[in-house]
PDB file of N, CA and C in Angstrom:
ATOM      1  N   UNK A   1     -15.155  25.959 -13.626  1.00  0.00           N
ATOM      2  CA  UNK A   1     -14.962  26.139 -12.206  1.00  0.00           C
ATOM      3  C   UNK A   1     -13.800  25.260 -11.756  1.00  0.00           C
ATOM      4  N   UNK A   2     -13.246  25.676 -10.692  1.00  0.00           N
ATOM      5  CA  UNK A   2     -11.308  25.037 -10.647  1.00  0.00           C
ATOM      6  C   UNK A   2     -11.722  24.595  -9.281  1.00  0.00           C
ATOM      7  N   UNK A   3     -11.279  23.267  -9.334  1.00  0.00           N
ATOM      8  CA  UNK A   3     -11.637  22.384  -8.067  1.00  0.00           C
ATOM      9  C   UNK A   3     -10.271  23.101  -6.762  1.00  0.00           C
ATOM     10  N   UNK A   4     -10.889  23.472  -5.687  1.00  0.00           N
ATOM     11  CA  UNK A   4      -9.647  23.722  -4.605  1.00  0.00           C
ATOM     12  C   UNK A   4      -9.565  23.280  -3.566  1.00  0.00           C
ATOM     13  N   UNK A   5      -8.837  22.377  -3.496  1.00  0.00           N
ATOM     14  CA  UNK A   5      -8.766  21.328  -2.320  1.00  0.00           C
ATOM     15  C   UNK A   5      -8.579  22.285  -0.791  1.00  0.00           C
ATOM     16  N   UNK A   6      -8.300  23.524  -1.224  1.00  0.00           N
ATOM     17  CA  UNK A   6      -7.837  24.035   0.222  1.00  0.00           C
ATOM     18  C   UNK A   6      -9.300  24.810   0.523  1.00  0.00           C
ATOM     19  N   UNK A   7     -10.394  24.944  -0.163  1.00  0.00           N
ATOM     20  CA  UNK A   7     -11.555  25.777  -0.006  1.00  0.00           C
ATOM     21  C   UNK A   7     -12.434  24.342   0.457  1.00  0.00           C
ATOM     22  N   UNK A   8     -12.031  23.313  -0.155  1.00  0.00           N
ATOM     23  CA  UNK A   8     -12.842  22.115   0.240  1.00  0.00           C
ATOM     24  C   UNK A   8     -11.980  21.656   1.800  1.00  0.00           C
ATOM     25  N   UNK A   9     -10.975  22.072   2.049  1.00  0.00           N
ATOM     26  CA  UNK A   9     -10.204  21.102   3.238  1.00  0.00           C
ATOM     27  C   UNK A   9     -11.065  22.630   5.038  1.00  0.00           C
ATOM     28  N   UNK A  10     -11.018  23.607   3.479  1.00  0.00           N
ATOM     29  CA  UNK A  10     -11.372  24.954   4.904  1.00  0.00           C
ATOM     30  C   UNK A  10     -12.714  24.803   5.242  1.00  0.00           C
ATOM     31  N   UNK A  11     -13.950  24.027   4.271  1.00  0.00           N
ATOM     32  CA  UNK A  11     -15.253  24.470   4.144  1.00  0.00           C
ATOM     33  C   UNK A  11     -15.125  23.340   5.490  1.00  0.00           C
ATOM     34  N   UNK A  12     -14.453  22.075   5.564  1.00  0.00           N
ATOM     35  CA  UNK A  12     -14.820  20.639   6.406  1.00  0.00           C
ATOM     36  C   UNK A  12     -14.005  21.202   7.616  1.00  0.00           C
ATOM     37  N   UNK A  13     -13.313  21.724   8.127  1.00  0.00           N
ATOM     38  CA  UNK A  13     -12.803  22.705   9.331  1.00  0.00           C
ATOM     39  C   UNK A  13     -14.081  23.748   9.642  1.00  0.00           C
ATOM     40  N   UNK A  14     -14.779  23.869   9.321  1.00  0.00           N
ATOM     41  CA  UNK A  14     -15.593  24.853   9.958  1.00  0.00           C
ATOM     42  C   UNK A  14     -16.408  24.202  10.072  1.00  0.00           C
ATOM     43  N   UNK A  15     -16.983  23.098   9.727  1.00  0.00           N
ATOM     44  CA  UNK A  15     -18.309  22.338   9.749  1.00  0.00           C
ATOM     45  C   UNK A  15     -18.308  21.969  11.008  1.00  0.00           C
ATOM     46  N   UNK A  16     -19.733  21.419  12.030  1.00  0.00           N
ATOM     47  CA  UNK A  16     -19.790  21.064  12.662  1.00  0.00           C
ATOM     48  C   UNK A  16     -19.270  19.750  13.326  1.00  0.00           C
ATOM     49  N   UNK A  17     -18.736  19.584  14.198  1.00  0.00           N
ATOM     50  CA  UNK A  17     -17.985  18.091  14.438  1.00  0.00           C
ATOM     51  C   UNK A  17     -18.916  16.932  14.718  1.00  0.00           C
ATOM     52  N   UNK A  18     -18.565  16.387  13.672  1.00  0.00           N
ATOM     53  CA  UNK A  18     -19.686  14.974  14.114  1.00  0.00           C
ATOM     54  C   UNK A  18     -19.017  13.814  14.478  1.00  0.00           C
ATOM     55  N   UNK A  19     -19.918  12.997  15.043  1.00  0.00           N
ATOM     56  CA  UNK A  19     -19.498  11.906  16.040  1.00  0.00           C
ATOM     57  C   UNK A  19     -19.042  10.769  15.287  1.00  0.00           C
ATOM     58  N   UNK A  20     -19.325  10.509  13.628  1.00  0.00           N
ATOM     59  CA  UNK A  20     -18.520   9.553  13.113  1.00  0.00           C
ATOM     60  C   UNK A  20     -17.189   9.925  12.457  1.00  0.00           C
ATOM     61  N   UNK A  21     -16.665  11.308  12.194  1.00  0.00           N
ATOM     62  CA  UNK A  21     -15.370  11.949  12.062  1.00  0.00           C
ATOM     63  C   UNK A  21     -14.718  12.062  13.106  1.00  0.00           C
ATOM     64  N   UNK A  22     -13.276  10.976  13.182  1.00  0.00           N
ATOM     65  CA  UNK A  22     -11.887  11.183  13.751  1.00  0.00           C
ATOM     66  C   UNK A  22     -11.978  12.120  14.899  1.00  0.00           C
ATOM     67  N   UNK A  23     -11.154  12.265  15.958  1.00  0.00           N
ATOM     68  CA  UNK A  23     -10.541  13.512  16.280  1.00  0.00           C
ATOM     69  C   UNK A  23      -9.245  14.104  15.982  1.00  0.00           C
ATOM     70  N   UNK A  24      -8.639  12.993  15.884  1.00  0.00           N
ATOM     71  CA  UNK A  24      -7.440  13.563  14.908  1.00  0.00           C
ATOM     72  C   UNK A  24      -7.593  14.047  13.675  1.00  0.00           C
ATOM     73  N   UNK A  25      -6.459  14.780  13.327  1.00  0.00           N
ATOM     74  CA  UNK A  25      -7.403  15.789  12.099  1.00  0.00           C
ATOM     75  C   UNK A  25      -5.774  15.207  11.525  1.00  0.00           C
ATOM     76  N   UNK A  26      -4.602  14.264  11.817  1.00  0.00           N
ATOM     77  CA  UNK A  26      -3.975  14.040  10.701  1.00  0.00           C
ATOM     78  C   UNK A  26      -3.939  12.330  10.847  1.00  0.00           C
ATOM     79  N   UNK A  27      -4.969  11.648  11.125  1.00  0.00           N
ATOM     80  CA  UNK A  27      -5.421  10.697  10.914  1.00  0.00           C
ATOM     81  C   UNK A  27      -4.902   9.879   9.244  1.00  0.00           C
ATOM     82  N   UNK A  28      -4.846  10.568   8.461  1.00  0.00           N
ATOM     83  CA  UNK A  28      -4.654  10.390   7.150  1.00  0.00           C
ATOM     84  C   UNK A  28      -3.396   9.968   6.947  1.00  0.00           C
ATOM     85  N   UNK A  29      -2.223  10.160   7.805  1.00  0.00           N
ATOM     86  CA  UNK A  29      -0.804  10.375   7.602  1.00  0.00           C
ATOM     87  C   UNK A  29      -0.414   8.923   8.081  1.00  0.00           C
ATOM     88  N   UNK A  30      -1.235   8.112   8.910  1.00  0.00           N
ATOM     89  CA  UNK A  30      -1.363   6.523   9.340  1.00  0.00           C
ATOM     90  C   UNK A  30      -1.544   5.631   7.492  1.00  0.00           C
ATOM     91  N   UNK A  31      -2.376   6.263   6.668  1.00  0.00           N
ATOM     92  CA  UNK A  31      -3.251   5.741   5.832  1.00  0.00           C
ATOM     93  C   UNK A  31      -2.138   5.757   4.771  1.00  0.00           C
ATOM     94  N   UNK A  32      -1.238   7.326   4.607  1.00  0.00           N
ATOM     95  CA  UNK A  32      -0.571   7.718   3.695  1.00  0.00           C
ATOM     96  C   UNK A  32       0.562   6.771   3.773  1.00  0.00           C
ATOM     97  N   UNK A  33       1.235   6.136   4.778  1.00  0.00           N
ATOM     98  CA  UNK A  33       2.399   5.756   5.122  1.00  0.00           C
ATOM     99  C   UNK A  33       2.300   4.001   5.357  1.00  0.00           C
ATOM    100  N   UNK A  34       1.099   3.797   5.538  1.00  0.00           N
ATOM    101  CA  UNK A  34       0.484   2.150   5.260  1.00  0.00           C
ATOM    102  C   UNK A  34       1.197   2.156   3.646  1.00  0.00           C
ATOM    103  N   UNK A  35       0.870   3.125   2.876  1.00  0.00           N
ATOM    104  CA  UNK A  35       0.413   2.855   1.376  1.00  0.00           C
ATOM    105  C   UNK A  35       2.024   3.396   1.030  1.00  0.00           C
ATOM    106  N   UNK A  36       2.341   3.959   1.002  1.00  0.00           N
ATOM    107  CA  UNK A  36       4.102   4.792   0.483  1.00  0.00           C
ATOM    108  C   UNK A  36       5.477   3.917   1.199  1.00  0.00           C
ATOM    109  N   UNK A  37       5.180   3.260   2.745  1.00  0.00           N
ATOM    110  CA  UNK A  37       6.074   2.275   2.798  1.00  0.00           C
ATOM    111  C   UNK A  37       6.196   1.605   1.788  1.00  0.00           C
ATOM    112  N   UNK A  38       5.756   0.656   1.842  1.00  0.00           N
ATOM    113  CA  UNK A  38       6.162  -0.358   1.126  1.00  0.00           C
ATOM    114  C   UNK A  38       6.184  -0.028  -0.668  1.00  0.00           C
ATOM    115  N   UNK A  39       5.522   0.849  -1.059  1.00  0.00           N
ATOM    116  CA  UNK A  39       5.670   1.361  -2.629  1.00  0.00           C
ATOM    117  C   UNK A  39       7.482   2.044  -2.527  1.00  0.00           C
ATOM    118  N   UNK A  40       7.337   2.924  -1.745  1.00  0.00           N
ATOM    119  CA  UNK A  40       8.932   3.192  -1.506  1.00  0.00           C
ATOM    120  C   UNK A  40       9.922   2.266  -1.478  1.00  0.00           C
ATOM    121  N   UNK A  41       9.861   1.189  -0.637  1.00  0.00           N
ATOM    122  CA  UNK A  41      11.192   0.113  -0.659  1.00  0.00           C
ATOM    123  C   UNK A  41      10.940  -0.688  -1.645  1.00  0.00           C
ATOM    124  N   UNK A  42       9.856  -0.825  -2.520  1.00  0.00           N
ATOM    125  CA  UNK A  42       9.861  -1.473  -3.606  1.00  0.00           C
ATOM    126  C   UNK A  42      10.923  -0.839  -4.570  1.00  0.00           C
ATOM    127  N   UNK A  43      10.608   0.450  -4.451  1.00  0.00           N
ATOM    128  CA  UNK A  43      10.882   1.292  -5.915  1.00  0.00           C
ATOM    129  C   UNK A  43      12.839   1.608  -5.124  1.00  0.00           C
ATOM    130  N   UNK A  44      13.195   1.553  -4.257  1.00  0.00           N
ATOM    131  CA  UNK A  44      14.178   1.052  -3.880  1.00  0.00           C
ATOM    132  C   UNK A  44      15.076   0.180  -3.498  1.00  0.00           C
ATOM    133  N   UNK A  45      14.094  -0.911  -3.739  1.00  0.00           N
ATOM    134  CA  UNK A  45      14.660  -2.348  -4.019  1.00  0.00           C
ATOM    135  C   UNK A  45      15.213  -2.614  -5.440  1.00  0.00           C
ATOM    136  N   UNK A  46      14.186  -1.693  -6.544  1.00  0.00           N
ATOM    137  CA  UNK A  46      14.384  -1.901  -8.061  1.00  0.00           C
ATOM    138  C   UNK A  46      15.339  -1.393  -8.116  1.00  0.00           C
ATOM    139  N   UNK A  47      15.168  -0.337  -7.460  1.00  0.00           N
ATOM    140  CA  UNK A  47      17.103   1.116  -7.817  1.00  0.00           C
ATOM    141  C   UNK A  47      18.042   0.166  -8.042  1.00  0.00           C
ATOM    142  N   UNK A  48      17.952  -0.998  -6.789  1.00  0.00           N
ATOM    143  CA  UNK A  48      19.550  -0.835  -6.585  1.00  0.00           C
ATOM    144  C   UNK A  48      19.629  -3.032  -6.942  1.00  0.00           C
ATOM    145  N   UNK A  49      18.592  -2.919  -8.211  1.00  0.00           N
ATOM    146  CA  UNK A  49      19.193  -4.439  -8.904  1.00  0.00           C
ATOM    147  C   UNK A  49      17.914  -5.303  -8.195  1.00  0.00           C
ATOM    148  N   UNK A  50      17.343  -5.403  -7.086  1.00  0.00           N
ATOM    149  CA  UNK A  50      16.472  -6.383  -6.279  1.00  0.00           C
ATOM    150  C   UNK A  50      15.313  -7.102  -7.455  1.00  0.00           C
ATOM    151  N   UNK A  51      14.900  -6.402  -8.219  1.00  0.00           N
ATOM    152  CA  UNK A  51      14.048  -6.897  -8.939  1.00  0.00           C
ATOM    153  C   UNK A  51      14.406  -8.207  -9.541  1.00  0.00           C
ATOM    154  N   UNK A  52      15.633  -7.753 -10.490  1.00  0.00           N
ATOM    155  CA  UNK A  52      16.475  -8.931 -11.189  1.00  0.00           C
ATOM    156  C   UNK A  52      16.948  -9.763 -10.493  1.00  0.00           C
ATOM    157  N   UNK A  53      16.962  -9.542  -8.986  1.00  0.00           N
ATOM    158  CA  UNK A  53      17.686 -11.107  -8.269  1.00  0.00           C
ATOM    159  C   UNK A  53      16.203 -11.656  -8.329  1.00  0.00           C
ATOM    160  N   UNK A  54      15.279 -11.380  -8.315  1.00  0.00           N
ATOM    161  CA  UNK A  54      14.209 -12.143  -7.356  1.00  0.00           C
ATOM    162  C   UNK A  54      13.767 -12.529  -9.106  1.00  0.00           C
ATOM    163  N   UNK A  55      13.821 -12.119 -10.152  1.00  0.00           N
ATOM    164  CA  UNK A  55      13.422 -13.072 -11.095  1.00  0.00           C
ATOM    165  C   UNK A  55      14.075 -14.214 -11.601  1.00  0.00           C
ATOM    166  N   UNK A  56      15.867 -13.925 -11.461  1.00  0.00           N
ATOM    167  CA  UNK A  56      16.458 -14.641 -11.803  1.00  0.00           C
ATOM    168  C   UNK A  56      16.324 -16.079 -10.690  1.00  0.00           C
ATOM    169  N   UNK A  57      16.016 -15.402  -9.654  1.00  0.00           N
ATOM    170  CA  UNK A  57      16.045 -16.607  -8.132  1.00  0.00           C
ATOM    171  C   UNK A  57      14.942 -17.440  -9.108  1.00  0.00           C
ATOM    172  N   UNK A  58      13.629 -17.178  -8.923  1.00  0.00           N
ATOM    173  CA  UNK A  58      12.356 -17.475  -9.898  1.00  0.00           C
ATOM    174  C   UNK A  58      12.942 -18.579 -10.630  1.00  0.00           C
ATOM    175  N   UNK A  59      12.976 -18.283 -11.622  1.00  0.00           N
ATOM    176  CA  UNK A  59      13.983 -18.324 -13.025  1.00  0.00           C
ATOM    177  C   UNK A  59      14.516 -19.599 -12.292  1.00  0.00           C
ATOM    178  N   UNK A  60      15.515 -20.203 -11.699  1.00  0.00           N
ATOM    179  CA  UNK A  60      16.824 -21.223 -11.328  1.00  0.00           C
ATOM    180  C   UNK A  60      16.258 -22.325 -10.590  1.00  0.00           C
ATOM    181  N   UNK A  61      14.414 -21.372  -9.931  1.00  0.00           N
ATOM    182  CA  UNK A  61      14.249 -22.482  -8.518  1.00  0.00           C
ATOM    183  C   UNK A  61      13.204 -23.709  -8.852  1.00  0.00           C
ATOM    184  N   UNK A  62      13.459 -24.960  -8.618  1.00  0.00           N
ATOM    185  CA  UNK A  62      12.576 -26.125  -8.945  1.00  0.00           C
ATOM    186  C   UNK A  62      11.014 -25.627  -9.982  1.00  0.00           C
ATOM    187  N   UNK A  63      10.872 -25.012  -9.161  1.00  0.00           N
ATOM    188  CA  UNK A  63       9.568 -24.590 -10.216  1.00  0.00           C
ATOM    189  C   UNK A  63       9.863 -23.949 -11.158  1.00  0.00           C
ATOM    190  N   UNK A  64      10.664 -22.994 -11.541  1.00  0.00           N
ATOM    191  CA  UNK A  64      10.804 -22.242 -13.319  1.00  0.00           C
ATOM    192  C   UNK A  64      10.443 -21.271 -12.976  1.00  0.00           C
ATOM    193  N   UNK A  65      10.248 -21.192 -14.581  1.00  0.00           N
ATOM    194  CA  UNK A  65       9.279 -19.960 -15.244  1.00  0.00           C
ATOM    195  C   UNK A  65       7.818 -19.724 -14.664  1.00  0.00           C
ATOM    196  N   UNK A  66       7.345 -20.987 -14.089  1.00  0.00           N
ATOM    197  CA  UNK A  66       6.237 -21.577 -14.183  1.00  0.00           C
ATOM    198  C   UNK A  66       5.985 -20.968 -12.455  1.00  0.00           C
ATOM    199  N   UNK A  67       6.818 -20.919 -11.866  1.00  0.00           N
ATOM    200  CA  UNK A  67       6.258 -19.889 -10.628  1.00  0.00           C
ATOM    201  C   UNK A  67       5.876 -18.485 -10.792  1.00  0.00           C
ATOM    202  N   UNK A  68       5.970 -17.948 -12.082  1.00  0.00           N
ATOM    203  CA  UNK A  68       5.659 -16.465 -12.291  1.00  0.00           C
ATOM    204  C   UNK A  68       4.025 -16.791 -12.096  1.00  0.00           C
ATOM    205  N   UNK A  69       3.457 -17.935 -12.749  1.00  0.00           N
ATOM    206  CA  UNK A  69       1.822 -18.113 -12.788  1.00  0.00           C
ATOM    207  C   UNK A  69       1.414 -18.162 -11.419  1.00  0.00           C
ATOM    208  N   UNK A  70       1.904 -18.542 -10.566  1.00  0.00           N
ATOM    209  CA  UNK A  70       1.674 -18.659  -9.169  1.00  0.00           C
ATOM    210  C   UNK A  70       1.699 -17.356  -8.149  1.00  0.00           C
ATOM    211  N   UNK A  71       2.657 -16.416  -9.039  1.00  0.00           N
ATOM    212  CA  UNK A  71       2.946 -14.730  -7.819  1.00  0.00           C
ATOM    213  C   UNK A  71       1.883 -14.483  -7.794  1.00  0.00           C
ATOM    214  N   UNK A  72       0.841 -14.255  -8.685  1.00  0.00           N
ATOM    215  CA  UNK A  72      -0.336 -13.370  -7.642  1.00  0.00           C
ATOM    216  C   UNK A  72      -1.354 -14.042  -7.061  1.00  0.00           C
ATOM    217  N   UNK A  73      -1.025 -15.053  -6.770  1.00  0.00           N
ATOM    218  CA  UNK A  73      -2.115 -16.605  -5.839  1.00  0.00           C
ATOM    219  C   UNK A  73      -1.394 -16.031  -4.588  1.00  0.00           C
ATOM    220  N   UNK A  74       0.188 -16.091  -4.537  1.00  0.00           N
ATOM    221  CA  UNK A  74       0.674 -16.243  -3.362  1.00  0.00           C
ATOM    222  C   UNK A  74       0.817 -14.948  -2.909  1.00  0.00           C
ATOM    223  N   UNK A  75       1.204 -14.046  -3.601  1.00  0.00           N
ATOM    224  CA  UNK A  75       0.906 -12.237  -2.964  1.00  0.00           C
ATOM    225  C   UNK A  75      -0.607 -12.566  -2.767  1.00  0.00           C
ATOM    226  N   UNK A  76      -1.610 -12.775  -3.181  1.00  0.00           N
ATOM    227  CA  UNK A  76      -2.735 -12.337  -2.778  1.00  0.00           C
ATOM    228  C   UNK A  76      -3.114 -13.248  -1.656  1.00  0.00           C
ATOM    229  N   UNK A  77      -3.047 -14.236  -1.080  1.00  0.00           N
ATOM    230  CA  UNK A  77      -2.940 -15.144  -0.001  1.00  0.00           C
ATOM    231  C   UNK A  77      -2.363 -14.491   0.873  1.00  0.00           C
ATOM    232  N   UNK A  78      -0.624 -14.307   0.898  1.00  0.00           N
ATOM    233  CA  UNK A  78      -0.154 -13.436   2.079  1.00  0.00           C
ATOM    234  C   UNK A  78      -0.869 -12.432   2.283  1.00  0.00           C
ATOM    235  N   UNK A  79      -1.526 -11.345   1.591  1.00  0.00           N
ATOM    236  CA  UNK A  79      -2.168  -9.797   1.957  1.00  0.00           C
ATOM    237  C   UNK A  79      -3.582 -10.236   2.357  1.00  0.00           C
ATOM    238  N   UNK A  80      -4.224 -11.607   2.202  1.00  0.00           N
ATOM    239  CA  UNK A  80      -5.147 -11.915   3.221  1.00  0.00           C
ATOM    240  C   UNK A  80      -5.183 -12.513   4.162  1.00  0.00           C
ATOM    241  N   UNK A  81      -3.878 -13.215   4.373  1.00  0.00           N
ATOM    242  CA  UNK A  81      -3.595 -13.077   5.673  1.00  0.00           C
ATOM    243  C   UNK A  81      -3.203 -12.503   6.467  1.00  0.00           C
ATOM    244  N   UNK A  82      -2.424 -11.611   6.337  1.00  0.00           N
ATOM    245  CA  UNK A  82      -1.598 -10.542   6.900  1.00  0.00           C
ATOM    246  C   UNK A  82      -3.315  -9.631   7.499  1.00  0.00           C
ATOM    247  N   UNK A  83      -3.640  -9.524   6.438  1.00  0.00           N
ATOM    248  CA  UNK A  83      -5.559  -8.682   6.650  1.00  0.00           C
ATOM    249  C   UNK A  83      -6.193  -8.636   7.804  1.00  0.00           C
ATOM    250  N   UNK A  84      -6.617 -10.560   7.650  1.00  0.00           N
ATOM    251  CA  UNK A  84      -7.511 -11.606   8.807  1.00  0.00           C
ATOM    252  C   UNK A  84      -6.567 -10.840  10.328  1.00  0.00           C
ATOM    253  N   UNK A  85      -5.309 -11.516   9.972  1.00  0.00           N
ATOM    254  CA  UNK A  85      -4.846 -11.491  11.333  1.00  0.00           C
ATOM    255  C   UNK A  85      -4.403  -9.845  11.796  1.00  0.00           C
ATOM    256  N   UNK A  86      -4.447  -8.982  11.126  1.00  0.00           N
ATOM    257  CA  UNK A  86      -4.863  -7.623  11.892  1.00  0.00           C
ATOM    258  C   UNK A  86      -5.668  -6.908  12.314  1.00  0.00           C
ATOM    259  N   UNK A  87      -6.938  -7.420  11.610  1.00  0.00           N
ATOM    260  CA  UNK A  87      -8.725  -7.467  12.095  1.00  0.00           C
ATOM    261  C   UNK A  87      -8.585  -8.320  13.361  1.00  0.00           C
ATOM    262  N   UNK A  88      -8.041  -9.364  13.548  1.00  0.00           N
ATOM    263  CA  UNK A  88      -8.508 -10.058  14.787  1.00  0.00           C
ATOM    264  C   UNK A  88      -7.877  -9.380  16.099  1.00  0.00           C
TER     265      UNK A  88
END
């Protein structure tokens, strides 16, 4: 049996509207574009060399090599803060 997203997207359009589903029906396109910004200017930061400055920066700055052990303390710190303070 062949999964069809458009028989599953038509069956939830006819269903009855309930009170914990959206009224916007492209609600999703907020969610899609949270998530594809920033994957996009990443993957266009790499295009055009950005990657290699920011390791070589790494690489030259008081701390070393030895700040690579530290990127995902400090990415994951900023994305909970950034979090906190958009919940509040």
């Amino acid at each position: 049996r062949r999964f069809n997203i458009f028989k599953m997207a038509n069956r939830d359009a006819q269903s009855p509207p309930n009170e914990n589903q959206p009224k916007n029906e492209v609600a999703w396109v907020y969610s899609f574009g949270a998530a594809m910004v920033p994957f996009v200017s990443f993957c266009y930061m790499h295009s055009r060399g950005g990657t290699a400055r920011i390791v070589e920066r790494v690489v030259r700055s008081p701390v070393g090599v030895y700040g690579f052990l530290w990127l995902p303390f400090l990415s994951l710190a900023i994305e909970k803060k950034k979090y906190y303070k958009i919940q509040t």
